[in-house]
N, C-alpha and C. Protein backbone atom coordinates (compact mmCIF):
# COMPACT_ATOMS: atom_id res chain seq x y z
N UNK A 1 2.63 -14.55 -18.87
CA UNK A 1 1.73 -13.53 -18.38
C UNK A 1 0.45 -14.19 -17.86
N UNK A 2 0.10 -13.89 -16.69
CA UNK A 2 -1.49 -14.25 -15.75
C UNK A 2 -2.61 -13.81 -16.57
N UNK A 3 -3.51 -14.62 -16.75
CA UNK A 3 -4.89 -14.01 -17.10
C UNK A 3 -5.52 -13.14 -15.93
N UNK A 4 -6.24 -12.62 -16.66
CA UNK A 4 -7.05 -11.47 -15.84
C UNK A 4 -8.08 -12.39 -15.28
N UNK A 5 -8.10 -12.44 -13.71
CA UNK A 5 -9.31 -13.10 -13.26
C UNK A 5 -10.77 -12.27 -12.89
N UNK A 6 -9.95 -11.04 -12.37
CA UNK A 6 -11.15 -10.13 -11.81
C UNK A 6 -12.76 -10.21 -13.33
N UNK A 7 -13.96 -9.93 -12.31
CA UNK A 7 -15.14 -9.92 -13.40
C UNK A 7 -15.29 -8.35 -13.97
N UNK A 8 -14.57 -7.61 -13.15
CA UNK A 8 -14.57 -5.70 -13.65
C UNK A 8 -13.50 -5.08 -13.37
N UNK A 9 -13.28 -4.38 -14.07
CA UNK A 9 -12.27 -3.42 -13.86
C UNK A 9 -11.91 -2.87 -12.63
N UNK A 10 -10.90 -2.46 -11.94
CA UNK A 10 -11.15 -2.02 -10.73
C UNK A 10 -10.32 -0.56 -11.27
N UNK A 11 -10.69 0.11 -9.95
CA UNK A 11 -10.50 2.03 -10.14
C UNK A 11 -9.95 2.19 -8.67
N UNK A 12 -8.60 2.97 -8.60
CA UNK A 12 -8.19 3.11 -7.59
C UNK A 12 -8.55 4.50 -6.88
N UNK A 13 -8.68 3.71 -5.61
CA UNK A 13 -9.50 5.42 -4.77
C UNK A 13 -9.00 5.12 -3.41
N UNK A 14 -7.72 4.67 -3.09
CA UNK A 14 -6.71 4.96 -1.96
C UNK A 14 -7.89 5.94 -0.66
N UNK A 15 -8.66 5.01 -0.03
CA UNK A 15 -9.87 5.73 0.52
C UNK A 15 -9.72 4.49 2.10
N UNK A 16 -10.06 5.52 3.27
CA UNK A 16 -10.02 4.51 4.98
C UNK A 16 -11.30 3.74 4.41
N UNK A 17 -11.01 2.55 5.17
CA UNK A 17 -12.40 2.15 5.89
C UNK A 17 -12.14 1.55 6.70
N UNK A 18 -13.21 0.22 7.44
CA UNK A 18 -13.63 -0.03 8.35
C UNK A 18 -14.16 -1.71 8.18
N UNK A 19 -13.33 -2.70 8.76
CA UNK A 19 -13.30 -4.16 8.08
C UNK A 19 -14.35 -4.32 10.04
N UNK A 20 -15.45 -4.53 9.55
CA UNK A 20 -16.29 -4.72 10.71
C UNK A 20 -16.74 -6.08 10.84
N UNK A 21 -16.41 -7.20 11.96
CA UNK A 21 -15.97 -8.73 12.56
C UNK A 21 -17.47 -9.12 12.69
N UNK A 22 -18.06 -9.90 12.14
CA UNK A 22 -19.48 -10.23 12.66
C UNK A 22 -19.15 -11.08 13.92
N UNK A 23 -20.45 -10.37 14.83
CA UNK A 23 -21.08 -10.98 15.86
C UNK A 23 -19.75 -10.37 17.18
N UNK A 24 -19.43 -9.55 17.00
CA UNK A 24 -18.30 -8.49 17.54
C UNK A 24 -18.76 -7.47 17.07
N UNK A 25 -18.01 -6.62 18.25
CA UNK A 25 -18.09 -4.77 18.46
C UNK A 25 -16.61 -4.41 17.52
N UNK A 26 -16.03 -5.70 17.20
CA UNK A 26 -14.73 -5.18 16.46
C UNK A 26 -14.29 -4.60 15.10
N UNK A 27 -13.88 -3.71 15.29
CA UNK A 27 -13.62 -3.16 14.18
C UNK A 27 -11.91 -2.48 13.63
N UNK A 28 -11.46 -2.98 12.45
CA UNK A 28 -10.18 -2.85 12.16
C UNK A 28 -10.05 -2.00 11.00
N UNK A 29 -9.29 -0.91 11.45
CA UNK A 29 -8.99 0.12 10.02
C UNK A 29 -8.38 -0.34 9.26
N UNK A 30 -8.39 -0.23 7.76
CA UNK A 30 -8.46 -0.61 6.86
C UNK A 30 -7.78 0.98 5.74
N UNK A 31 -7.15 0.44 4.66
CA UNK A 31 -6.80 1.06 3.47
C UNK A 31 -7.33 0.25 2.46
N UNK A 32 -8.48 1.23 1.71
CA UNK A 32 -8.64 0.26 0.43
C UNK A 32 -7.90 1.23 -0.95
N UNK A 33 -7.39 0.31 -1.61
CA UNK A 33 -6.54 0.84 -2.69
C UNK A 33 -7.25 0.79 -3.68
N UNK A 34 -8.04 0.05 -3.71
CA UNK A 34 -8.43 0.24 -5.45
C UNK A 34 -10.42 -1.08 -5.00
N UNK A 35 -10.68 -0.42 -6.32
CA UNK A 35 -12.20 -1.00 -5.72
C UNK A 35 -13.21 -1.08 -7.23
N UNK A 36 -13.74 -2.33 -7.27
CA UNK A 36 -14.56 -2.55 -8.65
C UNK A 36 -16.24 -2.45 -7.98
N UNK A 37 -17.12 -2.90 -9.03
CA UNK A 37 -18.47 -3.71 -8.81
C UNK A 37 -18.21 -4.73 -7.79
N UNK A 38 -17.28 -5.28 -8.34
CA UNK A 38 -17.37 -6.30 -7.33
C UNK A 38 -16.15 -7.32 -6.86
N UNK A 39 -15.11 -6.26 -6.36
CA UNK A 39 -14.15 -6.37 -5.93
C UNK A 39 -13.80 -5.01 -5.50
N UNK A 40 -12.89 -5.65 -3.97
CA UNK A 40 -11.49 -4.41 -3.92
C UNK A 40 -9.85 -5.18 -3.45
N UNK A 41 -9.14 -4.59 -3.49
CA UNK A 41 -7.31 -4.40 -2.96
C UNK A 41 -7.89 -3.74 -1.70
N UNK A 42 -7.52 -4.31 -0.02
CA UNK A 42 -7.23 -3.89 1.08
C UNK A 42 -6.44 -4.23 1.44
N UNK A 43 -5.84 -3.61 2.86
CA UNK A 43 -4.79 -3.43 3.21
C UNK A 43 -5.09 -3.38 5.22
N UNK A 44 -4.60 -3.97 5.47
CA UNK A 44 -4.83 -3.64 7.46
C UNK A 44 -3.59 -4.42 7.97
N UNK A 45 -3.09 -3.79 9.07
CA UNK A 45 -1.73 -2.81 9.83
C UNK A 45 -1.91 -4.48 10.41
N UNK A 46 -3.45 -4.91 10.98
CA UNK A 46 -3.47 -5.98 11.65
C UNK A 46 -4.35 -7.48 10.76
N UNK A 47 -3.38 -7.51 9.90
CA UNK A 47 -3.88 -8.45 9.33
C UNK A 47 -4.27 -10.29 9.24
N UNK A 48 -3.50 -10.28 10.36
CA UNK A 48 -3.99 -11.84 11.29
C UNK A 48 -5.46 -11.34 12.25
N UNK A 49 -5.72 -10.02 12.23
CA UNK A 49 -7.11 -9.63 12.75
C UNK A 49 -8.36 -9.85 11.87
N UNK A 50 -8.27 -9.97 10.81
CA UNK A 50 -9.07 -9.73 9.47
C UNK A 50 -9.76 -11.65 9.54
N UNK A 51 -10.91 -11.71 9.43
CA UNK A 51 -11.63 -13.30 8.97
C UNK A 51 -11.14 -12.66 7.41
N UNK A 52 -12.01 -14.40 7.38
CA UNK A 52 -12.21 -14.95 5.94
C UNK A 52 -13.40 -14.45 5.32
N UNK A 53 -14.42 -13.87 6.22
CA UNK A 53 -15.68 -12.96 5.52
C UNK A 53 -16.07 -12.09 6.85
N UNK A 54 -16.38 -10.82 6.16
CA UNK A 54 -16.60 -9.88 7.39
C UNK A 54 -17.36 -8.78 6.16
N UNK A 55 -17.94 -7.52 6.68
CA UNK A 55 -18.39 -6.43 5.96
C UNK A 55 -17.63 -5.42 6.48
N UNK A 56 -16.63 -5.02 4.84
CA UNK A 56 -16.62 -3.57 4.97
C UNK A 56 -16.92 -2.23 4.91
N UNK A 57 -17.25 -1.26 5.62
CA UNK A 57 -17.41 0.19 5.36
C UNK A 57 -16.53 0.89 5.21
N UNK A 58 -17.24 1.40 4.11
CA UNK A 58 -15.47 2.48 3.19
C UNK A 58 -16.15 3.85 3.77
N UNK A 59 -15.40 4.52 3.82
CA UNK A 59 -15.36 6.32 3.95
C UNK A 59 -15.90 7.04 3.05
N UNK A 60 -15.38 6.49 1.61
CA UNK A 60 -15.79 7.51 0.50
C UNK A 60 -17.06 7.35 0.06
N UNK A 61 -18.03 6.17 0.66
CA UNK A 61 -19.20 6.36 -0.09
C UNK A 61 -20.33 6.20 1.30
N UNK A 62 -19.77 5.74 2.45
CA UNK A 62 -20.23 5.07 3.55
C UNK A 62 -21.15 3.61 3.38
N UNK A 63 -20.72 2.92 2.34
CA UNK A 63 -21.50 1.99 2.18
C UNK A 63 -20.78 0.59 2.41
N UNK A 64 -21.64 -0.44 2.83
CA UNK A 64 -21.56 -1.57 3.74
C UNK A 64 -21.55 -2.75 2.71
N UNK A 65 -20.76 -3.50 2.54
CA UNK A 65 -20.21 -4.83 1.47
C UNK A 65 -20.17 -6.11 2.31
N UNK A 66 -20.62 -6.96 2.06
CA UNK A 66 -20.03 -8.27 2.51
C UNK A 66 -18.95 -8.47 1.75
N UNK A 67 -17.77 -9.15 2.31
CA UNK A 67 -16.64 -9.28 1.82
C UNK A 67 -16.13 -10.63 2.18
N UNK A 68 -15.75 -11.22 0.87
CA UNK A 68 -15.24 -12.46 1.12
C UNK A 68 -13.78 -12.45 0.60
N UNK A 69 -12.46 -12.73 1.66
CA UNK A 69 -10.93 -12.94 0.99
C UNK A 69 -10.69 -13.77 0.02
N UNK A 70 -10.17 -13.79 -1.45
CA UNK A 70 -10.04 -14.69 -2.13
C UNK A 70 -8.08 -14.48 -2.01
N UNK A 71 -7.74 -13.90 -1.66
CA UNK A 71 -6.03 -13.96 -1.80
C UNK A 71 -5.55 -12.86 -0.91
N UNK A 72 -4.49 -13.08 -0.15
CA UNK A 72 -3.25 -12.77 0.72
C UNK A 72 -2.28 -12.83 0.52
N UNK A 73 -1.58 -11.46 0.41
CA UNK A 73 -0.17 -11.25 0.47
C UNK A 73 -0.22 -10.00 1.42
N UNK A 74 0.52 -10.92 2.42
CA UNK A 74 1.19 -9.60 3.85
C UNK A 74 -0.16 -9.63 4.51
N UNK A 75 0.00 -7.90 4.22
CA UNK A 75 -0.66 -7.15 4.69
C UNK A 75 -2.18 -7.04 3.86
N UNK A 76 -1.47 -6.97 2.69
CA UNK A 76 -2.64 -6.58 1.56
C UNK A 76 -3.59 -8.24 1.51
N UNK A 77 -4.85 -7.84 0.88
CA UNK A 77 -5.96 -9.05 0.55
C UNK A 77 -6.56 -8.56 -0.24
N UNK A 78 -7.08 -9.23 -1.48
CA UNK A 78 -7.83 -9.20 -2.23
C UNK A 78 -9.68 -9.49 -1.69
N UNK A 79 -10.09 -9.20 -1.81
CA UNK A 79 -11.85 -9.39 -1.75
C UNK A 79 -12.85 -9.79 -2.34
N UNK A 80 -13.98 -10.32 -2.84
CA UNK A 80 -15.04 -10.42 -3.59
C UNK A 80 -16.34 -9.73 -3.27
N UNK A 81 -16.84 -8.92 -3.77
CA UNK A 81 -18.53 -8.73 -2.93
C UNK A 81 -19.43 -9.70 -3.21
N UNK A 82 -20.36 -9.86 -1.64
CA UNK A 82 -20.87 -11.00 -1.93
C UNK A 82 -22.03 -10.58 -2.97
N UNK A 83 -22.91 -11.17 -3.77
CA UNK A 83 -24.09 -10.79 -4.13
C UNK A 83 -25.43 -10.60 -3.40
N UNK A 84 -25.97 -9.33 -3.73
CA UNK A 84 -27.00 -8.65 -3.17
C UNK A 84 -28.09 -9.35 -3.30
């Protein structure tokens, strides 16, 4: 059995957002599945579109994260928020 790496619990809230490309007008929809303090589970259709750090905006709260990928599978990626 894997140790638990995450630093918080995460809470799933299957909610759109919006994986927005710095220094680009680009922007790639996004499924986030589940979401901590300081982490989430996403998901995008175009996932060779996605960097290695970008900010996402989620739907359910409209709020703006720096996001750094720590793991890939597929489609889905894991995240970190950066610190504020």
């Amino acid at each position: 059995m894997m140790a638990e790496k995450r630093l918080a619990g995460r809470t799933d809230c299957f909610s759109a957002g919006h994986i927005l490309v710095d220094d680009t007008d680009k922007r790639v929809r996004c499924l986030v599945w589940n979401m901590s303090d300081t982490g989430a589970l996403l998901e995008a259709g175009e996932a060779d579109a996605v960097p290695e750090a970008f900010t996402l905006l989620t739907a359910i709260d409209q709020t703006a994260r720096r996001c750094t990928v720590v793991r890939r599978t597929g489609a889905r990626f894991g995240v970190v928020f950066a610190e504020s």
